[in-house]
PDB file of N, CA and C in Angstrom:
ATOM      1  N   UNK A   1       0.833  -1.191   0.000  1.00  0.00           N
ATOM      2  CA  UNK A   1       0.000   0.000   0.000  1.00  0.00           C
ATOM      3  C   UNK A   1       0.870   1.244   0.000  1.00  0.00           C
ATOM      4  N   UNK A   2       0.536   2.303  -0.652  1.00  0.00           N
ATOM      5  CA  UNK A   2       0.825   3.356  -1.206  1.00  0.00           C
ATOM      6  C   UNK A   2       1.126   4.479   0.475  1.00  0.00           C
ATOM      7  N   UNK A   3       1.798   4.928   0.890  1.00  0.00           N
ATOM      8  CA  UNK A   3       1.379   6.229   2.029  1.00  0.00           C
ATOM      9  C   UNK A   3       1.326   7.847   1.016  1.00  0.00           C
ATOM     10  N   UNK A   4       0.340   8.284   1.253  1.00  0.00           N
ATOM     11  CA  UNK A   4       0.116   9.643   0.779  1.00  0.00           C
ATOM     12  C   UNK A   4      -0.452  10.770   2.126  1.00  0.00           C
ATOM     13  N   UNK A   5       0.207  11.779   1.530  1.00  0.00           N
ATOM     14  CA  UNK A   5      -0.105  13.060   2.439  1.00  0.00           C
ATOM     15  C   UNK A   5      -0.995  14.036   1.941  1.00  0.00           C
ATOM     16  N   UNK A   6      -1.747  14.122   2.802  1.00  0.00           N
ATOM     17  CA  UNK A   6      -3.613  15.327   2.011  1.00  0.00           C
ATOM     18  C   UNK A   6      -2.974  15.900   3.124  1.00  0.00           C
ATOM     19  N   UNK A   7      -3.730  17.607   2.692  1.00  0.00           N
ATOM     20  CA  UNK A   7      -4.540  18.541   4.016  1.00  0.00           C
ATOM     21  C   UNK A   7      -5.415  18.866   3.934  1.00  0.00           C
ATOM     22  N   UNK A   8      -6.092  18.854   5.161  1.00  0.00           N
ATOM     23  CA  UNK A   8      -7.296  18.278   5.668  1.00  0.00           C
ATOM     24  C   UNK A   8      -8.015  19.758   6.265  1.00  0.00           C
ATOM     25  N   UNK A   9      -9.122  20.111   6.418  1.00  0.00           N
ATOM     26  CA  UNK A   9      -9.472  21.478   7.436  1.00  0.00           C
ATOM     27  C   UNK A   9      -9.823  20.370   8.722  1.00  0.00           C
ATOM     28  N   UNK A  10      -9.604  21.367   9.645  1.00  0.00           N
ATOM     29  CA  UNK A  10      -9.677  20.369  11.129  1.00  0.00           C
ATOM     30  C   UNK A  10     -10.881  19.867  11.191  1.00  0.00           C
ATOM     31  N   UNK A  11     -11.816  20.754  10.968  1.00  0.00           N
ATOM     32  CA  UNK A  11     -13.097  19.476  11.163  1.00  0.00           C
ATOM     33  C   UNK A  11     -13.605  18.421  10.042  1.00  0.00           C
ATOM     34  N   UNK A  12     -12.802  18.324   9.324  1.00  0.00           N
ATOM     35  CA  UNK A  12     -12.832  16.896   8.411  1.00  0.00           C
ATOM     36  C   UNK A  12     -11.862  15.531   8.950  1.00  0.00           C
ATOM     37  N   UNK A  13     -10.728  16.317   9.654  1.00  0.00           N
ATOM     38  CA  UNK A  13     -10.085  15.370  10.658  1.00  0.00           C
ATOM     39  C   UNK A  13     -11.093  14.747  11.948  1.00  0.00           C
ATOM     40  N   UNK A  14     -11.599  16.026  12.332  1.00  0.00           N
ATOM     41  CA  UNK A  14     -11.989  15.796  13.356  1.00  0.00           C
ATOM     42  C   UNK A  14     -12.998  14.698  13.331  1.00  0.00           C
ATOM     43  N   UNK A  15     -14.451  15.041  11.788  1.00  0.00           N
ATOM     44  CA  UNK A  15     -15.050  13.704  11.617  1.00  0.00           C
ATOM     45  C   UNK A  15     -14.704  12.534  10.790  1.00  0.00           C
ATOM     46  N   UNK A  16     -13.524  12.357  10.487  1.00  0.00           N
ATOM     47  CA  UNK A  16     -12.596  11.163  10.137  1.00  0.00           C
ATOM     48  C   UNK A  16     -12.630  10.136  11.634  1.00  0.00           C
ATOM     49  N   UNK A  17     -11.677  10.983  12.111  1.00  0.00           N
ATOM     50  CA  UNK A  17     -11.397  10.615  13.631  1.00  0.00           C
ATOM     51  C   UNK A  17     -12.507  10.026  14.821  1.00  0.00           C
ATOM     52  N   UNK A  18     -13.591  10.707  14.903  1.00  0.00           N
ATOM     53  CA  UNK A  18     -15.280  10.503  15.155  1.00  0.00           C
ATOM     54  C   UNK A  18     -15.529   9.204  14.850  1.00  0.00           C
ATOM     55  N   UNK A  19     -15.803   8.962  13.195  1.00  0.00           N
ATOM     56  CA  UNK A  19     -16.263   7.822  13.006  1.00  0.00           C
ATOM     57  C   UNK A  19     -15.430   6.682  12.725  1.00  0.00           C
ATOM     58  N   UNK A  20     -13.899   7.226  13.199  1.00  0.00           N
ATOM     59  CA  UNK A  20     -12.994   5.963  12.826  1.00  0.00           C
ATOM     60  C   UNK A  20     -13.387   5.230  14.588  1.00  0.00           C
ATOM     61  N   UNK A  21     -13.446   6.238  15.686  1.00  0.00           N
ATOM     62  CA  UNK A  21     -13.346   5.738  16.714  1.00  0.00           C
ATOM     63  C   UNK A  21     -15.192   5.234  16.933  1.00  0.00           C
ATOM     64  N   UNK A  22     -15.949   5.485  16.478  1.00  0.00           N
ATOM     65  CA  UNK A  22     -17.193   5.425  16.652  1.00  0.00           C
ATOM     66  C   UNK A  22     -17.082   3.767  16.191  1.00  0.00           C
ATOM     67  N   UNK A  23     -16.692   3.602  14.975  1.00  0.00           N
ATOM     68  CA  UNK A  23     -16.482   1.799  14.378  1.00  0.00           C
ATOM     69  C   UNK A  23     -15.324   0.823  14.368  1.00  0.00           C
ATOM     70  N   UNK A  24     -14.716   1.518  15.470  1.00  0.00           N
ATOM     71  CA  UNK A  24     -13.084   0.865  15.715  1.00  0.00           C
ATOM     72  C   UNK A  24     -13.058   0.319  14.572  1.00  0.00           C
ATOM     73  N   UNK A  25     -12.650   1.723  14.034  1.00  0.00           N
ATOM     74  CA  UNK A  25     -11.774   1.146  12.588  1.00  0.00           C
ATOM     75  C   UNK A  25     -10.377   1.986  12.837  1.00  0.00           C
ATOM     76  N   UNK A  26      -9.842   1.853  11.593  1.00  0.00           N
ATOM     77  CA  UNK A  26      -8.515   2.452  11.414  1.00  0.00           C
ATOM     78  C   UNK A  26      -8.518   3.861  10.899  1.00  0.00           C
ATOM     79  N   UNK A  27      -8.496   4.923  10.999  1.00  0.00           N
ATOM     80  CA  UNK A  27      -8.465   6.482  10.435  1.00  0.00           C
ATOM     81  C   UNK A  27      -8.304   6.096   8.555  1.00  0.00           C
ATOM     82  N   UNK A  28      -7.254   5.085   8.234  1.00  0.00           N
ATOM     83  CA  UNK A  28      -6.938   4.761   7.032  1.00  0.00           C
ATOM     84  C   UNK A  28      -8.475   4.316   6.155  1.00  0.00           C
ATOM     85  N   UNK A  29      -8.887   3.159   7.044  1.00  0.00           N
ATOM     86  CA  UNK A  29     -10.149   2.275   6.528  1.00  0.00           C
ATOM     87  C   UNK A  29     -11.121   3.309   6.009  1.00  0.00           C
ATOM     88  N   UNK A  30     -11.512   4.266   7.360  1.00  0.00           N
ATOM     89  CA  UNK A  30     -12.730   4.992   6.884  1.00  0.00           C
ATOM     90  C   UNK A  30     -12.147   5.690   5.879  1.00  0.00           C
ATOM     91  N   UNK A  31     -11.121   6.381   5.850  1.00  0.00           N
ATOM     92  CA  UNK A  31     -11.162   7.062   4.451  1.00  0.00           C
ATOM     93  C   UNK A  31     -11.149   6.746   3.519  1.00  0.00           C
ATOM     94  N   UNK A  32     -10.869   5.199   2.873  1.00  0.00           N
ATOM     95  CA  UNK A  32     -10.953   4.494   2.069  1.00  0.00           C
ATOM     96  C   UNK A  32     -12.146   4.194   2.475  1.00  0.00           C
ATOM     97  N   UNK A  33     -13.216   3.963   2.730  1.00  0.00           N
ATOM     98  CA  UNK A  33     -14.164   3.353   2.424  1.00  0.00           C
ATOM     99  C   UNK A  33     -15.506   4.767   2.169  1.00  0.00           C
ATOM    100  N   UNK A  34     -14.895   5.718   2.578  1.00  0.00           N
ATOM    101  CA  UNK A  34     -15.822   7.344   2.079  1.00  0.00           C
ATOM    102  C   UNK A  34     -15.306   7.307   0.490  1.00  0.00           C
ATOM    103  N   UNK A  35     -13.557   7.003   0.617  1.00  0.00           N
ATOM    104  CA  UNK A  35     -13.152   7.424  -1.519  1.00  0.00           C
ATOM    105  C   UNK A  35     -14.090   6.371  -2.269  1.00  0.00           C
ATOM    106  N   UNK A  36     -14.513   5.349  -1.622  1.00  0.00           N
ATOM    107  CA  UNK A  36     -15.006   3.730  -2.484  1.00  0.00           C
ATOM    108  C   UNK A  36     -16.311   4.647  -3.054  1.00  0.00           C
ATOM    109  N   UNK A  37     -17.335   5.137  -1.603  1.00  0.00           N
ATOM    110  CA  UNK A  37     -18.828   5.135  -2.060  1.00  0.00           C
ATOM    111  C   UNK A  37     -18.642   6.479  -2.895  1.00  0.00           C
ATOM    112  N   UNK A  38     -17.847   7.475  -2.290  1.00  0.00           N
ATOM    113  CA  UNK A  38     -18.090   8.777  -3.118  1.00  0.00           C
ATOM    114  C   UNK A  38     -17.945   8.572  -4.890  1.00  0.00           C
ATOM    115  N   UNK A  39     -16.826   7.779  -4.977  1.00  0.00           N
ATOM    116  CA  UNK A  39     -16.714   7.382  -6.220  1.00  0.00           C
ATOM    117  C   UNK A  39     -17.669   6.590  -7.087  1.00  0.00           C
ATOM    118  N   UNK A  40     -18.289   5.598  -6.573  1.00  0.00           N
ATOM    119  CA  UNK A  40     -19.490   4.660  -6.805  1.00  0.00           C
ATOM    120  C   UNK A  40     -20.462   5.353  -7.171  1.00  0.00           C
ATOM    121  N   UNK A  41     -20.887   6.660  -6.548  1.00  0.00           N
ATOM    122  CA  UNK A  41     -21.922   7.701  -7.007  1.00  0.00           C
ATOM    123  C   UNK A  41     -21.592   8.906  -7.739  1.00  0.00           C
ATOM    124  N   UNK A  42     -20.053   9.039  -7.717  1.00  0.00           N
ATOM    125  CA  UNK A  42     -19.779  10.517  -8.466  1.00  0.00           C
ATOM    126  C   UNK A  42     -20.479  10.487  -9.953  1.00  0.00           C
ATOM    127  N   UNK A  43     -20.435   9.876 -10.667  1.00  0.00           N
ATOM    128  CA  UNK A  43     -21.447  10.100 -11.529  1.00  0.00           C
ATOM    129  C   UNK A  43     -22.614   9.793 -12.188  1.00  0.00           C
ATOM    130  N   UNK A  44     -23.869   9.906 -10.656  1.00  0.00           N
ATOM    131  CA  UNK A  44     -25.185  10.074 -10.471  1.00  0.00           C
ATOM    132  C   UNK A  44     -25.508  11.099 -10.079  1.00  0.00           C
ATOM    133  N   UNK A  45     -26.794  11.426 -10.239  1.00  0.00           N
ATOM    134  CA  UNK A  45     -27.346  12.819  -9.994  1.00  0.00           C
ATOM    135  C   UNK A  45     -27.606  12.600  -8.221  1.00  0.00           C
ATOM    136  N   UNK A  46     -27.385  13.756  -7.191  1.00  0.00           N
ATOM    137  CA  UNK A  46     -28.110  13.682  -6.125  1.00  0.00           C
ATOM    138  C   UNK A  46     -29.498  13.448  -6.325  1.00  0.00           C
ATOM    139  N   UNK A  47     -30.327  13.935  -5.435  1.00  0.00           N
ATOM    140  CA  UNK A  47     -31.724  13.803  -5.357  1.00  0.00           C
ATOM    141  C   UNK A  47     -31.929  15.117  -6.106  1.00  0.00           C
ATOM    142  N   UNK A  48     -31.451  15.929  -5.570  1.00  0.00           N
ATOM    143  CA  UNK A  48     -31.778  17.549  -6.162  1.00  0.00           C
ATOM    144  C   UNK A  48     -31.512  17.843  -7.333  1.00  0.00           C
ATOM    145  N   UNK A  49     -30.876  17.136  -7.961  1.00  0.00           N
ATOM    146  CA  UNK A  49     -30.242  17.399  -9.013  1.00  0.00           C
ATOM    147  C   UNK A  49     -31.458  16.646 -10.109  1.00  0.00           C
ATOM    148  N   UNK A  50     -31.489  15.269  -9.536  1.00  0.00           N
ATOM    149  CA  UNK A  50     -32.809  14.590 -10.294  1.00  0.00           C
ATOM    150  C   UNK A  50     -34.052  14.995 -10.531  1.00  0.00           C
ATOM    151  N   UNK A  51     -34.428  16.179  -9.720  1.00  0.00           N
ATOM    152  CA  UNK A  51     -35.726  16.133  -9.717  1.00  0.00           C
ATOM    153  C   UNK A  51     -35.483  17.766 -10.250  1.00  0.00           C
ATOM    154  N   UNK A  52     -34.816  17.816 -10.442  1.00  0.00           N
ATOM    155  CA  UNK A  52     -34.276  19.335 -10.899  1.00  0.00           C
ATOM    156  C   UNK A  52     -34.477  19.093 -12.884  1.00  0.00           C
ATOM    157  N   UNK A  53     -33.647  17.967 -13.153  1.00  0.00           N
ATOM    158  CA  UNK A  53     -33.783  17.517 -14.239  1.00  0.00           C
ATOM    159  C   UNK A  53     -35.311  17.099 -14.672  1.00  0.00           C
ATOM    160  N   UNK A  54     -35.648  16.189 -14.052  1.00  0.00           N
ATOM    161  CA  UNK A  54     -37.093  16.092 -14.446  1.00  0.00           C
ATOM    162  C   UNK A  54     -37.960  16.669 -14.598  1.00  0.00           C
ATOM    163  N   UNK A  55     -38.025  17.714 -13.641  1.00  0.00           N
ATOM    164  CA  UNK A  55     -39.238  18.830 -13.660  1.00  0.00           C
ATOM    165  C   UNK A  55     -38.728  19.855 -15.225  1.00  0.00           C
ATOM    166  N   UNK A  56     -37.291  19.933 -15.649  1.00  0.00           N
ATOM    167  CA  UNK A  56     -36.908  20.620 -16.898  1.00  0.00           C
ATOM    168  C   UNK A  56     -37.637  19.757 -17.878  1.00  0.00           C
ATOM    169  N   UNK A  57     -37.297  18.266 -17.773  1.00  0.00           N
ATOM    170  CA  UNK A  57     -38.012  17.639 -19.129  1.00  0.00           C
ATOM    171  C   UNK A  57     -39.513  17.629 -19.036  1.00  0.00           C
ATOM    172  N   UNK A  58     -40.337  17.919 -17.510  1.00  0.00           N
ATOM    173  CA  UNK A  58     -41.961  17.418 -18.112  1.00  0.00           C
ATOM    174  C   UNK A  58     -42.086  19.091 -18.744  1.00  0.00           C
ATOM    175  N   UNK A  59     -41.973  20.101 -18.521  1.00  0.00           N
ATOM    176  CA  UNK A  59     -41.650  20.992 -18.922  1.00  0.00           C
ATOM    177  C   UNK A  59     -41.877  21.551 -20.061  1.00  0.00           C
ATOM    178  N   UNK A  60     -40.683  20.714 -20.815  1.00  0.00           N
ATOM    179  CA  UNK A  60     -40.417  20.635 -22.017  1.00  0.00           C
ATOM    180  C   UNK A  60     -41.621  19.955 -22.818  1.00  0.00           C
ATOM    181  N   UNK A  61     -41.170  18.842 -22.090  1.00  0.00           N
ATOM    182  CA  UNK A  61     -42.715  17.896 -23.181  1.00  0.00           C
ATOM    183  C   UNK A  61     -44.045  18.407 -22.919  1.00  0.00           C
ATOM    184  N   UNK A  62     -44.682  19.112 -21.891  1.00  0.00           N
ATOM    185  CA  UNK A  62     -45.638  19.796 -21.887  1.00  0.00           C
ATOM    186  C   UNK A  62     -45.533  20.541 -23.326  1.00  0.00           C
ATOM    187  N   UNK A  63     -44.364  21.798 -23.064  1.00  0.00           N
ATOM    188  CA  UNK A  63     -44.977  22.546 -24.214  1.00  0.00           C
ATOM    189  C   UNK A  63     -44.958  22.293 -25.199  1.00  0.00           C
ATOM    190  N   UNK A  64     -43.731  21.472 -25.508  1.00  0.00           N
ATOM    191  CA  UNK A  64     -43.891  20.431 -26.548  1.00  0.00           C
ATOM    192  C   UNK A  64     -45.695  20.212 -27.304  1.00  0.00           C
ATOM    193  N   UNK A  65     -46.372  19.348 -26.292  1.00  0.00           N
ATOM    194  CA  UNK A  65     -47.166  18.831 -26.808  1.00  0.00           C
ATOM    195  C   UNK A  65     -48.350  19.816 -26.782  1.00  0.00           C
ATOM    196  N   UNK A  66     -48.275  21.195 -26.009  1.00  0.00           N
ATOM    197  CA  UNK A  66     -49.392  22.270 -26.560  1.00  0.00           C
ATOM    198  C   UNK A  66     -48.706  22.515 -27.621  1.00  0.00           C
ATOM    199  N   UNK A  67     -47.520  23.082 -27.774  1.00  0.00           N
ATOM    200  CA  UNK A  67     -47.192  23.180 -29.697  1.00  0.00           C
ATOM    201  C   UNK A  67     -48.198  22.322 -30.364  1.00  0.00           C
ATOM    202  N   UNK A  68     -47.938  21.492 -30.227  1.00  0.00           N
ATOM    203  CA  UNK A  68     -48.381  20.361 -31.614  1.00  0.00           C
ATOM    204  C   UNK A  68     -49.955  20.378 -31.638  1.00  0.00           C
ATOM    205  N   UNK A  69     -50.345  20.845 -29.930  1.00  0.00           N
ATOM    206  CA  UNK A  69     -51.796  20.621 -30.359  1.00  0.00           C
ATOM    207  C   UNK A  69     -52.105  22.110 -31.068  1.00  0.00           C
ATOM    208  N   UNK A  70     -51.929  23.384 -30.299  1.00  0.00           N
ATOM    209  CA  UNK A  70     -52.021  24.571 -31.043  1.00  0.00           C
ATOM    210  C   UNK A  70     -51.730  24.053 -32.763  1.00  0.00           C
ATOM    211  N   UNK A  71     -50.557  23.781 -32.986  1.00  0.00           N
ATOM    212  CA  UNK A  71     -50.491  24.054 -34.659  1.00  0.00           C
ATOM    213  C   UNK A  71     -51.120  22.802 -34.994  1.00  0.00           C
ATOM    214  N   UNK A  72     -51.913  22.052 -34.518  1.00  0.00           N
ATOM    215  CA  UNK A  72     -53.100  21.185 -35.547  1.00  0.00           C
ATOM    216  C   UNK A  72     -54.022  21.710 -36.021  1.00  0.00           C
ATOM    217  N   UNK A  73     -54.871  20.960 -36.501  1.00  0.00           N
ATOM    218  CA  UNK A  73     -56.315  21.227 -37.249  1.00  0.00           C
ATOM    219  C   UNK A  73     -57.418  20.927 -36.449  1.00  0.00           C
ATOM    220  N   UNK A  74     -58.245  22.011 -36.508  1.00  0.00           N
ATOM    221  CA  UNK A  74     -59.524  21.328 -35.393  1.00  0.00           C
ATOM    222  C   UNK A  74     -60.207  20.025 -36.179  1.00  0.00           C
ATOM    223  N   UNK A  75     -60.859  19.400 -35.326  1.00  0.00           N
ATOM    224  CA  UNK A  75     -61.638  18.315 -35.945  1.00  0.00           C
ATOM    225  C   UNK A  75     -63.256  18.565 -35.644  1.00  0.00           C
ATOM    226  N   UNK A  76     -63.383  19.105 -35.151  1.00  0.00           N
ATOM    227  CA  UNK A  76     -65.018  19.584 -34.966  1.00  0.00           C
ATOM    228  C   UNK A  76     -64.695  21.197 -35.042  1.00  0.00           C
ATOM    229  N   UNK A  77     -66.168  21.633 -35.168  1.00  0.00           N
ATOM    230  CA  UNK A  77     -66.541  22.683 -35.627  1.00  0.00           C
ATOM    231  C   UNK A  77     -66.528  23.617 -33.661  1.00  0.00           C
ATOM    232  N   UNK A  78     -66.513  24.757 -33.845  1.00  0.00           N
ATOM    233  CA  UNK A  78     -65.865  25.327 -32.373  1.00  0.00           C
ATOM    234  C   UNK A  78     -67.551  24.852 -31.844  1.00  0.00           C
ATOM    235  N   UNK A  79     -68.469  25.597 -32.531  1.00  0.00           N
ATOM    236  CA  UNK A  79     -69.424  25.311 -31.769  1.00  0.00           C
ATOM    237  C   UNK A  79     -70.054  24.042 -31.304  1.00  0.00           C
ATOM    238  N   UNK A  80     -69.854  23.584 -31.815  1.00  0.00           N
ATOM    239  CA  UNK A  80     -69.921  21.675 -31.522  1.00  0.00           C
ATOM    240  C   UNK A  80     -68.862  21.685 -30.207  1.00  0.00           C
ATOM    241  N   UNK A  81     -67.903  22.168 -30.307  1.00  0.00           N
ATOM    242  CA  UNK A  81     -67.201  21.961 -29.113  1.00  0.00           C
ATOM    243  C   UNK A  81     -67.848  23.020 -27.953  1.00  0.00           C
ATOM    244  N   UNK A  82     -68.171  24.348 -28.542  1.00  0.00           N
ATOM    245  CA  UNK A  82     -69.169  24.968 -26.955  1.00  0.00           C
ATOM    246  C   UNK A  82     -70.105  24.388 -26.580  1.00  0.00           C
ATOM    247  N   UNK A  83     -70.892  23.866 -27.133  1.00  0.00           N
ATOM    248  CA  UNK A  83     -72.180  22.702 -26.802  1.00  0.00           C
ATOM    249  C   UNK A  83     -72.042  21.973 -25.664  1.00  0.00           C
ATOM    250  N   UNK A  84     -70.705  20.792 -26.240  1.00  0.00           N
ATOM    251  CA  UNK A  84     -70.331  19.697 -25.391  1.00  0.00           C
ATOM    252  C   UNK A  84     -69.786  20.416 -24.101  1.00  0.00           C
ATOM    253  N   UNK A  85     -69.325  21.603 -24.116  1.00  0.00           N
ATOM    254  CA  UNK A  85     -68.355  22.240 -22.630  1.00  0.00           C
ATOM    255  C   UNK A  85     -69.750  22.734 -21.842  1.00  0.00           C
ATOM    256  N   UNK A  86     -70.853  23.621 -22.458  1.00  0.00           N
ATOM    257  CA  UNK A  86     -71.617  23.775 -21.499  1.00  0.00           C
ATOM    258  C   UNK A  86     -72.233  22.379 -21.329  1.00  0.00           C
ATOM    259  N   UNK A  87     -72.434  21.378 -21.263  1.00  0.00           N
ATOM    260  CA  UNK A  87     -73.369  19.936 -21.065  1.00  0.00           C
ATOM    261  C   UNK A  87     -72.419  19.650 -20.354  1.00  0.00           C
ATOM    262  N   UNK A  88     -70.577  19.222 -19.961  1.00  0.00           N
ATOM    263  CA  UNK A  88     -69.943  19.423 -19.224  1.00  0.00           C
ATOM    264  C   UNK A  88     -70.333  20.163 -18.117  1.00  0.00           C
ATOM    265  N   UNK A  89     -70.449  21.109 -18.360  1.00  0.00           N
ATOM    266  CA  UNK A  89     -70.601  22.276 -16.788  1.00  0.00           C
ATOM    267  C   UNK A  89     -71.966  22.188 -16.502  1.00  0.00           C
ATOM    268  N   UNK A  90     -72.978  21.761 -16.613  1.00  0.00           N
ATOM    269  CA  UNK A  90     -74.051  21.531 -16.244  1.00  0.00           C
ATOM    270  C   UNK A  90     -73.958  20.702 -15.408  1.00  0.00           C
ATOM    271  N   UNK A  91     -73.529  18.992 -15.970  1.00  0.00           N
ATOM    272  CA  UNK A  91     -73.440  18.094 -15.676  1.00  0.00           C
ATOM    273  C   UNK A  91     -72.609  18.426 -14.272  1.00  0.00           C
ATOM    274  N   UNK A  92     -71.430  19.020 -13.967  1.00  0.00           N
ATOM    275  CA  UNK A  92     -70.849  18.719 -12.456  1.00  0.00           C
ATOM    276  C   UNK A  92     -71.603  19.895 -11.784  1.00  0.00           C
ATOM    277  N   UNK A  93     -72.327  21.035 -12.426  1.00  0.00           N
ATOM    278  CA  UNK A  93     -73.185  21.940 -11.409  1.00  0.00           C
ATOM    279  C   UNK A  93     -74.114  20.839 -10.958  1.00  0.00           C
ATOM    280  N   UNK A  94     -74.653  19.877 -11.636  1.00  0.00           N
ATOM    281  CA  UNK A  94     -75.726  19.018 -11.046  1.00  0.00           C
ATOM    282  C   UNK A  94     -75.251  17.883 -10.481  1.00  0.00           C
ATOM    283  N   UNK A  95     -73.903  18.034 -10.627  1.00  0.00           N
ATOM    284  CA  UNK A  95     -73.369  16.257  -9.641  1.00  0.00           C
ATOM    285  C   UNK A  95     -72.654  15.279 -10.265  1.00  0.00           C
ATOM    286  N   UNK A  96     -72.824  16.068 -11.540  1.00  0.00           N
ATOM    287  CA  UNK A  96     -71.852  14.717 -12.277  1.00  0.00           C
ATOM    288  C   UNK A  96     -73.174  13.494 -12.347  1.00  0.00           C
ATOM    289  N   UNK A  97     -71.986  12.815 -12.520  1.00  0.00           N
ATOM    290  CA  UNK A  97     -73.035  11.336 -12.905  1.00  0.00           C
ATOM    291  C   UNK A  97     -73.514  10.842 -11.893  1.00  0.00           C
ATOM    292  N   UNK A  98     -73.531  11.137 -10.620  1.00  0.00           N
ATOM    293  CA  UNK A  98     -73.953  10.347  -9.460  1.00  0.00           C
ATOM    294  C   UNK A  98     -75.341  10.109  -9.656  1.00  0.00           C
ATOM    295  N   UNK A  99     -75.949   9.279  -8.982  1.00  0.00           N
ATOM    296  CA  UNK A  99     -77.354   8.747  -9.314  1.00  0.00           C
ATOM    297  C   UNK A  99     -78.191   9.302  -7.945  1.00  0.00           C
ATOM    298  N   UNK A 100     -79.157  10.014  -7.648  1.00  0.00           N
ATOM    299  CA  UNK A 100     -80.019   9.972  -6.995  1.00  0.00           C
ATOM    300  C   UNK A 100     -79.982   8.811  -5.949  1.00  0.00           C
ATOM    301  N   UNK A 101     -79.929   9.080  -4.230  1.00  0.00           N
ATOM    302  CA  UNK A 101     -79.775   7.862  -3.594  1.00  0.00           C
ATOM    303  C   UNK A 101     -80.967   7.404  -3.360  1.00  0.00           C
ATOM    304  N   UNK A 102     -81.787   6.488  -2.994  1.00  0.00           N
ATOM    305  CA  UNK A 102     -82.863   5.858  -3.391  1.00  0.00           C
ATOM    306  C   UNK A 102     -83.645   6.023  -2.216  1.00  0.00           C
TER     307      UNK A 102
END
């Protein structure tokens, strides 16, 4: 095994030292075993970072997909479509589909 010399700010010694004595381990072990996991994850997103990303892509594909609907073609006539929206809004002013309880 290799000996190498870092500097350290004291309270990174200090919680080296903490949890070397907290798991009777060796000061050496834990730091090798913080380089293992840090490395294992260095290139994954944190949590923040993930959900940071995701919320950019629904985002995207939202407007995405009002684009595409804006620049289509209607398929019914508008008023055919005001018809069906007020029979909509009737329908939940009166309850929606629920049935009369008996």
């Amino acid at each position: 095994m290799a000996r190498v010399t870092f500097s350290l700010d004291e309270s990174t010694i200090a919680r080296i030292r903490q949890t070397a004595a907290r798991l009777r381990k060796p000061q050496s072990h834990v730091v090798r075993d913080a380089v293992e996991e840090y490395a294992a994850r260095a290139g994954r997103l944190n949590e923040g970072e993930r959900l940071r990303a995701l919320g950019v892509l629904q985002r995207l594909r939202a407007l995405g997909v009002l684009h595409r609907l804006r620049e289509s073609k209607a398929t019914r006539p508008a008023t055919e479509v005001d018809r069906e929206l007020q029979s909509v809004r009737a329908a939940r002013r009166a309850g929606g589909r629920r049935r009369p309880s008996a």
